[in-house]
Every structure is written in structure tokens, then in C-alpha cells.
PDB file of N, CA and C in Angstrom:
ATOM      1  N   UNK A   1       0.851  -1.179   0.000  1.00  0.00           N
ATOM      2  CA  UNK A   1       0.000   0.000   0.000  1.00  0.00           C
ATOM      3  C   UNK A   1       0.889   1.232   0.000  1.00  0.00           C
ATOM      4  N   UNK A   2       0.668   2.401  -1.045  1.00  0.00           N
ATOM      5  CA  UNK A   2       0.953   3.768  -1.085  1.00  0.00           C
ATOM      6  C   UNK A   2      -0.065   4.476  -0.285  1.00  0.00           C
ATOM      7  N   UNK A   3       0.572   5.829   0.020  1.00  0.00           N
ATOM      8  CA  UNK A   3       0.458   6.972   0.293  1.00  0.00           C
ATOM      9  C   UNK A   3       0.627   8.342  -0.258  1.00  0.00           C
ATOM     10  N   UNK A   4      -0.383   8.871  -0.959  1.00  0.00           N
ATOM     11  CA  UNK A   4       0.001   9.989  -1.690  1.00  0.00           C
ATOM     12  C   UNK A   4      -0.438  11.067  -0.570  1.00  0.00           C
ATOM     13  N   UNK A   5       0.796  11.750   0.035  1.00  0.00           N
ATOM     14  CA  UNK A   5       0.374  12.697   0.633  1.00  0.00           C
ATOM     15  C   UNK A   5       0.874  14.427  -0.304  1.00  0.00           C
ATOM     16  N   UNK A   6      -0.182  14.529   0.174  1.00  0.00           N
ATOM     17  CA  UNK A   6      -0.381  16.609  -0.686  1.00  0.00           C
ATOM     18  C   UNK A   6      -0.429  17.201   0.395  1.00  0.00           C
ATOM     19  N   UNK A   7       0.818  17.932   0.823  1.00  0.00           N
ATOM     20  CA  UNK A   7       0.590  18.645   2.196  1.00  0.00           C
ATOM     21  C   UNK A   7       1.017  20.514   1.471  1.00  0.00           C
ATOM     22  N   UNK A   8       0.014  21.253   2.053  1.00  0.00           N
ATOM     23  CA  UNK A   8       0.578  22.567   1.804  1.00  0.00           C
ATOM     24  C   UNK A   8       0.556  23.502   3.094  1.00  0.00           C
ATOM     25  N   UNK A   9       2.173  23.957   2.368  1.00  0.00           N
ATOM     26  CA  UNK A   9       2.534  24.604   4.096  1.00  0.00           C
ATOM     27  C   UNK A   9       1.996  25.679   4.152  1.00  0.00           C
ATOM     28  N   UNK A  10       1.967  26.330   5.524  1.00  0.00           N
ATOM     29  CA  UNK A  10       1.800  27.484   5.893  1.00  0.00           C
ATOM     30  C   UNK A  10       2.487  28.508   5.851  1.00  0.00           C
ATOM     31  N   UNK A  11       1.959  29.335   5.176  1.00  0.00           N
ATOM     32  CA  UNK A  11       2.935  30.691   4.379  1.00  0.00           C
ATOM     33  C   UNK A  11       2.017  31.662   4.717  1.00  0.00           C
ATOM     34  N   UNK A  12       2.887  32.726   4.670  1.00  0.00           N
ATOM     35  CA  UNK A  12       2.561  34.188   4.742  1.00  0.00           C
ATOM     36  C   UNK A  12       1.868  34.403   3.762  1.00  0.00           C
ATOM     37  N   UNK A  13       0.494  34.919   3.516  1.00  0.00           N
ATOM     38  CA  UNK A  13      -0.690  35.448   2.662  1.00  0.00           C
ATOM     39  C   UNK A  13      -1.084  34.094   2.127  1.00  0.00           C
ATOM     40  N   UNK A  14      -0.871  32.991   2.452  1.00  0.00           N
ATOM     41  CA  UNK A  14      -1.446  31.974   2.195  1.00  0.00           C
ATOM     42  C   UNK A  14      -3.262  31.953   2.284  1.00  0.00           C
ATOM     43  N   UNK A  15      -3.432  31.941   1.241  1.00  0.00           N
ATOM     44  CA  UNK A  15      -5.286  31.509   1.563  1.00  0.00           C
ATOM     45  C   UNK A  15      -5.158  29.833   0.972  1.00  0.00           C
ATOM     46  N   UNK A  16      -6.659  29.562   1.683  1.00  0.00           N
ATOM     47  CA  UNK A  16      -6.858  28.291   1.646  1.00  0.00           C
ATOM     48  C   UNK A  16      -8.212  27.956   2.232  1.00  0.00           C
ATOM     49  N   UNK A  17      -9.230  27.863   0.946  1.00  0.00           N
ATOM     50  CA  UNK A  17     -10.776  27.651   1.239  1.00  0.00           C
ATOM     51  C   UNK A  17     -10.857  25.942   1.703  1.00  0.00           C
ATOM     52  N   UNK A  18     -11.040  25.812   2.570  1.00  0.00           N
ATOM     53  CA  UNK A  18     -11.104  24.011   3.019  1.00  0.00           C
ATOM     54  C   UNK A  18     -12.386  23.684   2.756  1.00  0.00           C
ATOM     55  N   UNK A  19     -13.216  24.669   2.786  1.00  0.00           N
ATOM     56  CA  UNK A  19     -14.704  23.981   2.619  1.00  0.00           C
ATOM     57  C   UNK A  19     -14.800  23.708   1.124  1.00  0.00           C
ATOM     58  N   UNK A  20     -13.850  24.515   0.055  1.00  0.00           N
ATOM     59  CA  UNK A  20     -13.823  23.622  -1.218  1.00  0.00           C
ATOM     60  C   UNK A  20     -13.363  22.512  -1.388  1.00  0.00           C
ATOM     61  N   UNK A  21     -12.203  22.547  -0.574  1.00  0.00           N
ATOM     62  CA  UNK A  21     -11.063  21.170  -0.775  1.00  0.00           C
ATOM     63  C   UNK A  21     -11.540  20.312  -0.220  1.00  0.00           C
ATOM     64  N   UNK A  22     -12.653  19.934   0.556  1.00  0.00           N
ATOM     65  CA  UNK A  22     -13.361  19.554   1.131  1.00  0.00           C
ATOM     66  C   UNK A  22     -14.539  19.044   0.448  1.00  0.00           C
ATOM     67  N   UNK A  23     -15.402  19.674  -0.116  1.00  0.00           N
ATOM     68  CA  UNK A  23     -16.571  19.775  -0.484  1.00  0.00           C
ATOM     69  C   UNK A  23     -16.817  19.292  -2.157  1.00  0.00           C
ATOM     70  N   UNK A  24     -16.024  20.103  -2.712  1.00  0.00           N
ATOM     71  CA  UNK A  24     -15.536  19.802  -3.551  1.00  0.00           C
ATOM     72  C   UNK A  24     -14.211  19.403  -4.554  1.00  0.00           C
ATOM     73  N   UNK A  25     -12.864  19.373  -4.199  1.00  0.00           N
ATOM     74  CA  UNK A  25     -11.926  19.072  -5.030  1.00  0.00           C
ATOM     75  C   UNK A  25     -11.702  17.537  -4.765  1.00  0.00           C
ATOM     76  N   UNK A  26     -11.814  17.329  -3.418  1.00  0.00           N
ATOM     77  CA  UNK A  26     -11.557  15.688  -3.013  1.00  0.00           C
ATOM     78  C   UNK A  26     -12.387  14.882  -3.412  1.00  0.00           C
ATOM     79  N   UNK A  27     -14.273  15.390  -3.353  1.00  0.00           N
ATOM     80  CA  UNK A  27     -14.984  14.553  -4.439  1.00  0.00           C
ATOM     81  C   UNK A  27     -14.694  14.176  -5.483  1.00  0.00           C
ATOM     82  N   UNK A  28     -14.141  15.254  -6.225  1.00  0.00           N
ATOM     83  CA  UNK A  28     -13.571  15.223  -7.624  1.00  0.00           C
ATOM     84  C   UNK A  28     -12.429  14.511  -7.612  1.00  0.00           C
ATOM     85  N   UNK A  29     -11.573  14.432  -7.156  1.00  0.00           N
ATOM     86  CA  UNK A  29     -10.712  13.604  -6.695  1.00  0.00           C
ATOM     87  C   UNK A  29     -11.091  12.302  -7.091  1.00  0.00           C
ATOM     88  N   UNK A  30     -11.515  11.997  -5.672  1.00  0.00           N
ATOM     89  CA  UNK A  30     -11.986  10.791  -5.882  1.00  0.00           C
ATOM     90  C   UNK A  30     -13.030   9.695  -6.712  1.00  0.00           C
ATOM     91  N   UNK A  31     -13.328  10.590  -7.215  1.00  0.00           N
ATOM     92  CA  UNK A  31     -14.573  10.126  -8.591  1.00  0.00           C
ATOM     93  C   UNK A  31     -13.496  10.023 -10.027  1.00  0.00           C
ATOM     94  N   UNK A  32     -12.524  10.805 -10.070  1.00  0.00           N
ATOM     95  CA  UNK A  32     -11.452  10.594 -11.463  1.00  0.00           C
ATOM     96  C   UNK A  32     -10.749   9.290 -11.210  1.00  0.00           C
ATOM     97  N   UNK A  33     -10.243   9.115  -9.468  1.00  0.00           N
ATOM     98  CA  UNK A  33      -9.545   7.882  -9.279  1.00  0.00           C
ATOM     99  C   UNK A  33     -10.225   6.263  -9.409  1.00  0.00           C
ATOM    100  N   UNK A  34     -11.401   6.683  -8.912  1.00  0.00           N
ATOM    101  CA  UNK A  34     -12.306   5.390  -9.268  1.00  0.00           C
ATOM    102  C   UNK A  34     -11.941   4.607  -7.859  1.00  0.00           C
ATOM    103  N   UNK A  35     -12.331   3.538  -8.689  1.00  0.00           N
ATOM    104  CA  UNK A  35     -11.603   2.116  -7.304  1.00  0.00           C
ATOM    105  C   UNK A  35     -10.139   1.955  -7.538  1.00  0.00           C
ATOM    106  N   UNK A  36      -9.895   2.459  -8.027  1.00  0.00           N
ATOM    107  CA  UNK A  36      -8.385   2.451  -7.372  1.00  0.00           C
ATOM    108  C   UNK A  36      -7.716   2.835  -6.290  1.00  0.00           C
ATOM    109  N   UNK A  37      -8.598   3.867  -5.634  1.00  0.00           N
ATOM    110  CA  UNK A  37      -8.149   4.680  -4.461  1.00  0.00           C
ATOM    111  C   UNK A  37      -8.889   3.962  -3.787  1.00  0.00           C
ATOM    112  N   UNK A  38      -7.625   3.431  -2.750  1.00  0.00           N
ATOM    113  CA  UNK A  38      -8.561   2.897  -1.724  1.00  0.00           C
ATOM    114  C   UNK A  38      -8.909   3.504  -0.434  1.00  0.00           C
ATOM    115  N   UNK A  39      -8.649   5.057   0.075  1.00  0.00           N
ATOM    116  CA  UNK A  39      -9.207   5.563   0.857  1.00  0.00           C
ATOM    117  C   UNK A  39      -8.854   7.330   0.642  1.00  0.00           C
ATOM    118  N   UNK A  40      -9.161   7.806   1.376  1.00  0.00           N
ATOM    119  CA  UNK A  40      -8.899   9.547   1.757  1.00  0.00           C
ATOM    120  C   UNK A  40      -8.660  10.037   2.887  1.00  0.00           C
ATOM    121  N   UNK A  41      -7.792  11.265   3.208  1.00  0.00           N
ATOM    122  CA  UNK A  41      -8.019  11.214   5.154  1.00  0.00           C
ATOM    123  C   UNK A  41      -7.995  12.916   4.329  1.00  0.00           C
ATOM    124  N   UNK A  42      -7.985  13.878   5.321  1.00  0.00           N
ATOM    125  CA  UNK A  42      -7.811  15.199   5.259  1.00  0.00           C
ATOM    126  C   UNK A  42      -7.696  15.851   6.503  1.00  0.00           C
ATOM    127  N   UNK A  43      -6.618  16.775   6.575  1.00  0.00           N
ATOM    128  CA  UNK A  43      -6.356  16.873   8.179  1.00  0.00           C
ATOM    129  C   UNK A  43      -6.017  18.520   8.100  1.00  0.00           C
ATOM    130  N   UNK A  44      -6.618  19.423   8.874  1.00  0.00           N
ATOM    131  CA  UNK A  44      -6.700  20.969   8.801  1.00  0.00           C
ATOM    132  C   UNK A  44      -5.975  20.818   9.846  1.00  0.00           C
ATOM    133  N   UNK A  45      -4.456  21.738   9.575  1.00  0.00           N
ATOM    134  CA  UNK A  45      -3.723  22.011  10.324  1.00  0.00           C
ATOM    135  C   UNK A  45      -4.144  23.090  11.571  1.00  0.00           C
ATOM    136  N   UNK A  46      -3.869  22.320  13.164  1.00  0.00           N
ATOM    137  CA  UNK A  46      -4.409  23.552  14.219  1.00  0.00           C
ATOM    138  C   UNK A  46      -3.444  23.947  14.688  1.00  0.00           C
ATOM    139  N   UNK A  47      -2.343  23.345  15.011  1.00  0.00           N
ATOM    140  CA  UNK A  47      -1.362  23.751  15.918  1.00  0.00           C
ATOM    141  C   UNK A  47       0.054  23.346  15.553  1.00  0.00           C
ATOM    142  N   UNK A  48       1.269  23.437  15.969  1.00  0.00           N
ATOM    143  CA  UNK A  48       2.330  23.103  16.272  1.00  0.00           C
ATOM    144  C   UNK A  48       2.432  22.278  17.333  1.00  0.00           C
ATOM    145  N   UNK A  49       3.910  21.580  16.948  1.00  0.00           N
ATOM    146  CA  UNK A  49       4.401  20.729  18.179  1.00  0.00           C
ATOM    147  C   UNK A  49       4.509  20.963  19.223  1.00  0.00           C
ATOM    148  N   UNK A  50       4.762  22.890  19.815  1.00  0.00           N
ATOM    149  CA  UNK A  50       5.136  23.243  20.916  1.00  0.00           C
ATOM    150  C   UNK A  50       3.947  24.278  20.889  1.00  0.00           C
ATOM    151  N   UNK A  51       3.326  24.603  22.574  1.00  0.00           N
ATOM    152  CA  UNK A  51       2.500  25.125  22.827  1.00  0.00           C
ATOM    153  C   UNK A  51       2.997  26.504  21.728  1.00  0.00           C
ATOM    154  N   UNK A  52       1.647  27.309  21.616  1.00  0.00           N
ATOM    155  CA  UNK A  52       1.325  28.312  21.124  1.00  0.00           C
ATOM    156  C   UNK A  52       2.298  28.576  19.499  1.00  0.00           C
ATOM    157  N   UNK A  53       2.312  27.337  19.031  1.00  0.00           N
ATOM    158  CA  UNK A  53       3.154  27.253  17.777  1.00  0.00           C
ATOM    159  C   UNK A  53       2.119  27.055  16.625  1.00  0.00           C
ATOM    160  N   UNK A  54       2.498  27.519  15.495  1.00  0.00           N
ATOM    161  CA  UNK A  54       1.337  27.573  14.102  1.00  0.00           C
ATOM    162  C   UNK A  54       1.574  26.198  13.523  1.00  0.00           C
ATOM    163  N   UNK A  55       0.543  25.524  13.243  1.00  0.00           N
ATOM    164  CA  UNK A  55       0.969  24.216  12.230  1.00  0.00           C
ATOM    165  C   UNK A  55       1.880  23.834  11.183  1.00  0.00           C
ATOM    166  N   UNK A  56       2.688  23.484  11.252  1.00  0.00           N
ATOM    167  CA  UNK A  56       3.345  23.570   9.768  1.00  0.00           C
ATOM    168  C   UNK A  56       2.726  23.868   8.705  1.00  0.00           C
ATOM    169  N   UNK A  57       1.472  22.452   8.269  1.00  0.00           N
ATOM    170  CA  UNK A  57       0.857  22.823   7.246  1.00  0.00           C
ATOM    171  C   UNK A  57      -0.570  23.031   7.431  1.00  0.00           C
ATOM    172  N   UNK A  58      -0.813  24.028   6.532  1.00  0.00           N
ATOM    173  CA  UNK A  58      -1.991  24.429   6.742  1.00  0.00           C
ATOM    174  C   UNK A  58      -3.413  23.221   6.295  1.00  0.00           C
ATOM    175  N   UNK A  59      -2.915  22.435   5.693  1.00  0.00           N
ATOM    176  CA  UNK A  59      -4.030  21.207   5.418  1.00  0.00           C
ATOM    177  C   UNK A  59      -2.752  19.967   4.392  1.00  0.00           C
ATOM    178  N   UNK A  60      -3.035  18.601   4.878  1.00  0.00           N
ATOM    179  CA  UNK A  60      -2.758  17.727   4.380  1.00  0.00           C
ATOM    180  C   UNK A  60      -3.910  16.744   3.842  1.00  0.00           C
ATOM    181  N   UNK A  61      -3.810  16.611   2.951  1.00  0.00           N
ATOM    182  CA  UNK A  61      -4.525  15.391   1.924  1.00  0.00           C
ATOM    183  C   UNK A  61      -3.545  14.211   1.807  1.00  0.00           C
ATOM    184  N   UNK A  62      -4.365  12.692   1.942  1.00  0.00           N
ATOM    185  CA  UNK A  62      -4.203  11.505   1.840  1.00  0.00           C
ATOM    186  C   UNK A  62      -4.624  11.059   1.090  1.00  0.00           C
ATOM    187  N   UNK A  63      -4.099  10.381   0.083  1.00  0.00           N
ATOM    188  CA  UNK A  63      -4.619   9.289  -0.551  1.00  0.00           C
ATOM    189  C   UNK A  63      -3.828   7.815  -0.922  1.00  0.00           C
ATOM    190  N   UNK A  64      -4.795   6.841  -0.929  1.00  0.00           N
ATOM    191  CA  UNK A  64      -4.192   5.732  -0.160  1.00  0.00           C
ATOM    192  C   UNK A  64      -4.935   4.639  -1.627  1.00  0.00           C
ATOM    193  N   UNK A  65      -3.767   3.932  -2.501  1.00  0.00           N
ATOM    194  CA  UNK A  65      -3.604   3.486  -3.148  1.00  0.00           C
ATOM    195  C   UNK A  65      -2.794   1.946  -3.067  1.00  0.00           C
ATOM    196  N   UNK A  66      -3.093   1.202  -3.852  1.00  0.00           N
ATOM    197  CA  UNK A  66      -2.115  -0.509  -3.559  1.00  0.00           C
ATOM    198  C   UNK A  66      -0.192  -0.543  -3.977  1.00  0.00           C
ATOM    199  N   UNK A  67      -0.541   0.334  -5.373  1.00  0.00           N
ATOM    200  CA  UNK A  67       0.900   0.702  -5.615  1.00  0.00           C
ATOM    201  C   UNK A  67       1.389   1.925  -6.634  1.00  0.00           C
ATOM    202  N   UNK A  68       2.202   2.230  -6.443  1.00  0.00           N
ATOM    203  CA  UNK A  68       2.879   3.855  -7.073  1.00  0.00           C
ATOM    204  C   UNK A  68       2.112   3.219  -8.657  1.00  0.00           C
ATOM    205  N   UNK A  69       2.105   2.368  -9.561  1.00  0.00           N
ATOM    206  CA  UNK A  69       1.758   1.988 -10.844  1.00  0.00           C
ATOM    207  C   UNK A  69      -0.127   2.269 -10.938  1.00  0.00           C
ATOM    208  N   UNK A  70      -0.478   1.811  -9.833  1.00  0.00           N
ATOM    209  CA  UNK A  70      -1.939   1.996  -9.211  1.00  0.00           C
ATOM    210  C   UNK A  70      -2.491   3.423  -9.686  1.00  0.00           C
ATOM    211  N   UNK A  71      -1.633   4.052  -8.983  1.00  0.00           N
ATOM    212  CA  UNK A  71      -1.451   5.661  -8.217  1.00  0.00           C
ATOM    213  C   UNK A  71      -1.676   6.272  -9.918  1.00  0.00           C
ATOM    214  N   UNK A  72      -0.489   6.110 -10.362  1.00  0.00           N
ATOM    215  CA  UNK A  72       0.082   6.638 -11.522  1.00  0.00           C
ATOM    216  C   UNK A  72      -1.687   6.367 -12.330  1.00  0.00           C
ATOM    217  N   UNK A  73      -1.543   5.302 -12.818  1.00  0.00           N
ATOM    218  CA  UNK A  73      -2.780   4.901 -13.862  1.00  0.00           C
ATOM    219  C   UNK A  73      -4.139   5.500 -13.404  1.00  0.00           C
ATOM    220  N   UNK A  74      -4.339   5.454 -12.322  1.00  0.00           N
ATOM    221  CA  UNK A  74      -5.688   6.273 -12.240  1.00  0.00           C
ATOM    222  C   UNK A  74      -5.295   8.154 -12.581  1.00  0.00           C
ATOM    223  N   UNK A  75      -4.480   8.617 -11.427  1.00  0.00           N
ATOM    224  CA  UNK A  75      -4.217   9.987 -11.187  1.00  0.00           C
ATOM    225  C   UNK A  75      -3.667  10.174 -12.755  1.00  0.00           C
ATOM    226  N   UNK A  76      -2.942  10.163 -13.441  1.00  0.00           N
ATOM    227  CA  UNK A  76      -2.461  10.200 -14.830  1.00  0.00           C
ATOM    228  C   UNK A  76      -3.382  11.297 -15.898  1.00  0.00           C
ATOM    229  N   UNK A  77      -4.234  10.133 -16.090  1.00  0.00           N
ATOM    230  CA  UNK A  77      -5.088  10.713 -16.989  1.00  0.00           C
ATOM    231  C   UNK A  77      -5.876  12.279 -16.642  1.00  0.00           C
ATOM    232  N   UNK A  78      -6.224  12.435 -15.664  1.00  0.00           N
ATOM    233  CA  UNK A  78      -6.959  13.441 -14.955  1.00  0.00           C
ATOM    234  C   UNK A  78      -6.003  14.454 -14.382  1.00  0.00           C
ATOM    235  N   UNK A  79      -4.777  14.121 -14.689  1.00  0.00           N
ATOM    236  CA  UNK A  79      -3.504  15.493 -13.138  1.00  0.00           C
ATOM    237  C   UNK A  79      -4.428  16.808 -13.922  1.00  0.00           C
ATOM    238  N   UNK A  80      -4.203  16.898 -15.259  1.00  0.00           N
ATOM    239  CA  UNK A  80      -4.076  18.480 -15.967  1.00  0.00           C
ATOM    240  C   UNK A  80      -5.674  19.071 -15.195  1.00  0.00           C
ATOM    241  N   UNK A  81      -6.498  18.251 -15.312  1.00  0.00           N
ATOM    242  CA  UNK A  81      -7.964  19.015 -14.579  1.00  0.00           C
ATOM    243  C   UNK A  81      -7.979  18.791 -12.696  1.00  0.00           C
ATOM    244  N   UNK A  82      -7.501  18.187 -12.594  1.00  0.00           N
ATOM    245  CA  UNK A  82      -7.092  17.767 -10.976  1.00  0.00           C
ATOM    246  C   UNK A  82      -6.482  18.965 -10.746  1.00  0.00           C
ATOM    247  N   UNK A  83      -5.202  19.127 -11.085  1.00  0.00           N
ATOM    248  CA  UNK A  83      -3.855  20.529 -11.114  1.00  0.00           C
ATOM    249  C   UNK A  83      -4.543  21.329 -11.257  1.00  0.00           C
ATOM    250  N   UNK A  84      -5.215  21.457 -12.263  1.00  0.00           N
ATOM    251  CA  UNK A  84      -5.921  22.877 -12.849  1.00  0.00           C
ATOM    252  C   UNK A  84      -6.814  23.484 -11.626  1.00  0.00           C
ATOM    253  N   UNK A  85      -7.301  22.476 -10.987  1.00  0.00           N
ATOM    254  CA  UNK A  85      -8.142  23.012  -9.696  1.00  0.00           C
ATOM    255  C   UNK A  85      -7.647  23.533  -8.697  1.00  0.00           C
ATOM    256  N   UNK A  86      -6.186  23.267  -8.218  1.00  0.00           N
ATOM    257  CA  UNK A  86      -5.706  24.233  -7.309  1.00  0.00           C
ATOM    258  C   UNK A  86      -6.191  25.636  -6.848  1.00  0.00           C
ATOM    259  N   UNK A  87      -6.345  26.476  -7.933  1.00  0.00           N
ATOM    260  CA  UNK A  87      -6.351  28.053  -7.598  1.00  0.00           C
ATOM    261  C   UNK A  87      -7.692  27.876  -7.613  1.00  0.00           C
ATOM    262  N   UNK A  88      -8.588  27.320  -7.119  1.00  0.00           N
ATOM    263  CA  UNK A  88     -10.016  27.559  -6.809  1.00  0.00           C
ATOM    264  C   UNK A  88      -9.875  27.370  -5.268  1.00  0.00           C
ATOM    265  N   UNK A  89      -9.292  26.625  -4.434  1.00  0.00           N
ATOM    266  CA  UNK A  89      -9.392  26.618  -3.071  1.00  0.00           C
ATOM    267  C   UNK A  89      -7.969  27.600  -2.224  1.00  0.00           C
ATOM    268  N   UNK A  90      -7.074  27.395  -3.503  1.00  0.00           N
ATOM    269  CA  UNK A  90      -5.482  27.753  -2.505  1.00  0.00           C
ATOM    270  C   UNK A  90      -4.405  28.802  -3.565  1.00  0.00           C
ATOM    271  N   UNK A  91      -3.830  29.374  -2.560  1.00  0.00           N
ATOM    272  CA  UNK A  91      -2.688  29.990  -3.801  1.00  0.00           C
ATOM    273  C   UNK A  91      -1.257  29.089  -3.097  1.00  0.00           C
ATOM    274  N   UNK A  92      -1.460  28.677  -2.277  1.00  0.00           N
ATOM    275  CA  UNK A  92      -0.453  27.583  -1.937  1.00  0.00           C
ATOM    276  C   UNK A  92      -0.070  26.723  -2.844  1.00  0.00           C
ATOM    277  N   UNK A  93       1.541  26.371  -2.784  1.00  0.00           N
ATOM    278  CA  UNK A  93       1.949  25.048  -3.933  1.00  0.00           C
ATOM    279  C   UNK A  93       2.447  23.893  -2.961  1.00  0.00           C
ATOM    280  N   UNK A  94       1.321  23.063  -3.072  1.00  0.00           N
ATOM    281  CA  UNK A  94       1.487  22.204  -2.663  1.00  0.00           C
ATOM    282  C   UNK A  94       2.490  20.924  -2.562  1.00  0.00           C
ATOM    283  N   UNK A  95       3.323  20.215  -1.603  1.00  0.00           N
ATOM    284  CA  UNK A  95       4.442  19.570  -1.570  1.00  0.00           C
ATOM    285  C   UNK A  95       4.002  17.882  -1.558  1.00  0.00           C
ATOM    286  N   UNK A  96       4.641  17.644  -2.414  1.00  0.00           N
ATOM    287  CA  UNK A  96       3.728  15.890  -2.875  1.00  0.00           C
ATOM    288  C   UNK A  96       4.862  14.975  -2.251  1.00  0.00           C
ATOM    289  N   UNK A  97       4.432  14.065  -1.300  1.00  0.00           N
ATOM    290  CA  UNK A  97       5.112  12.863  -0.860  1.00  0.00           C
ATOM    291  C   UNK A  97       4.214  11.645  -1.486  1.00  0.00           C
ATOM    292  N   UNK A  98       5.249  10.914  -2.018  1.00  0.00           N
ATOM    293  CA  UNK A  98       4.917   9.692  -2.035  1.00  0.00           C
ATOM    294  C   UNK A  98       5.303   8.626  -0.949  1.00  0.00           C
ATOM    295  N   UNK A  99       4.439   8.120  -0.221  1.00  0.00           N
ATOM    296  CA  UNK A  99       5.366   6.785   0.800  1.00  0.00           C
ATOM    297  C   UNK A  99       4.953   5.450   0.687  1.00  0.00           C
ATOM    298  N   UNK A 100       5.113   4.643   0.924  1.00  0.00           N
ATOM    299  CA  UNK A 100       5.263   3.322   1.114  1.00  0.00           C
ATOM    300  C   UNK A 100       4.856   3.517   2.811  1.00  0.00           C
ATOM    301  N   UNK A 101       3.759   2.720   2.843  1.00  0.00           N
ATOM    302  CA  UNK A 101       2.809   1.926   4.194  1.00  0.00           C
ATOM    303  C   UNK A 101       3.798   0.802   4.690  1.00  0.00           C
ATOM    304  N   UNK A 102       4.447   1.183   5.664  1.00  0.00           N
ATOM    305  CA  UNK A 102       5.281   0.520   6.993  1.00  0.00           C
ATOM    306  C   UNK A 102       4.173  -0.769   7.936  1.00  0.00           C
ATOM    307  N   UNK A 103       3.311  -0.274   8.279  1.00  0.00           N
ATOM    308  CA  UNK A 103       2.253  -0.327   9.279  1.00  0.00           C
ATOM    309  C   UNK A 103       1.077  -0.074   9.347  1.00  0.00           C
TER     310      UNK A 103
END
């Protein structure tokens, strides 16, 4: 099992509508990926590690796939309208990890 994580940090004049990315981009999301994706998490950054500290990132997206070839073949076809949706929720550029599921 993969992990496509989309985390975007927290920056100065950063906007970031969650109730789209939310509401709508991850639907969309997940309707281009099909059954291939085998899950979603989404996590709105509140805090830092140390009291009264800002989150790193201001929202991380999960998506949880069997393998990077998986990943690729669904997400592929769709990045250019997927991508293209960015500047409707964020002016943030988002930082893409790929991982491999340990546990």
C-alpha cells in the first residue's frame, strides 16, 4: 500500500478555502480515481508541536492506493484538470510525498 500525501505549508498570505477542498476538489478527486483509491483522510492544520506554535501545514490530503503503478494509472489521466483546480481553493503550492505503508 501507497500513500500519496499533498501537504501545503503554511505561508505568509497563504489563503486556503477548506470547505472547497473539502466539499468539492476531493470529491472530484476521488470520482477521477475510481476504485483504485482505496481511501482519503484530510487533516486541517491547528497547531504546532510546541504550545502556542502555528501548524506547519496548513491542510494535508491523503490518498491511499495498492501501488505507485496503481497511483500513476488512475491519477495520470486526470492530473491536468485535478492541477488545474488548485487556484479555486489555494494559492499555496502544494508539496507531494509519495510513501510506502510501513504499518
Amino acid at each position: 500500500m501507497i500513500r500519496v500525501s499533498v501537504m501545503y505549508p503554511r505561508t505568509e498570505g497563504g489563503k486556503f478555502d477548506m470547505d472547497y477542498y473539502v466539499n468539492k476538489h476531493m470529491p472530484m478527486v476521488a470520482d477521477r480515481c475510481g476504485a483504485a483509491m482505496k481511501g482519503m483522510t484530510v487533516a486541517e492544520g491547528i497547531a504546532g508541536g510546541q504550545p502556542g506554535e502555528p501548524p506547519t501545514y496548513t491542510c494535508v490530503g491523503v490518498l491511499s492506493f495498492d501501488s505507485v503503478e496503481a497511483f500513476q494509472g488512475a491519477f495520470g489521466p486526470h492530473m491536468a484538470e485535478i492541477m488545474g483546480d488548485i487556484p479555486n481553493y489555494t494559492n499555496i503550492a502544494p508539496v507531494i510525498q509519495i510513501s510506502e505503508v510501513r504499518m
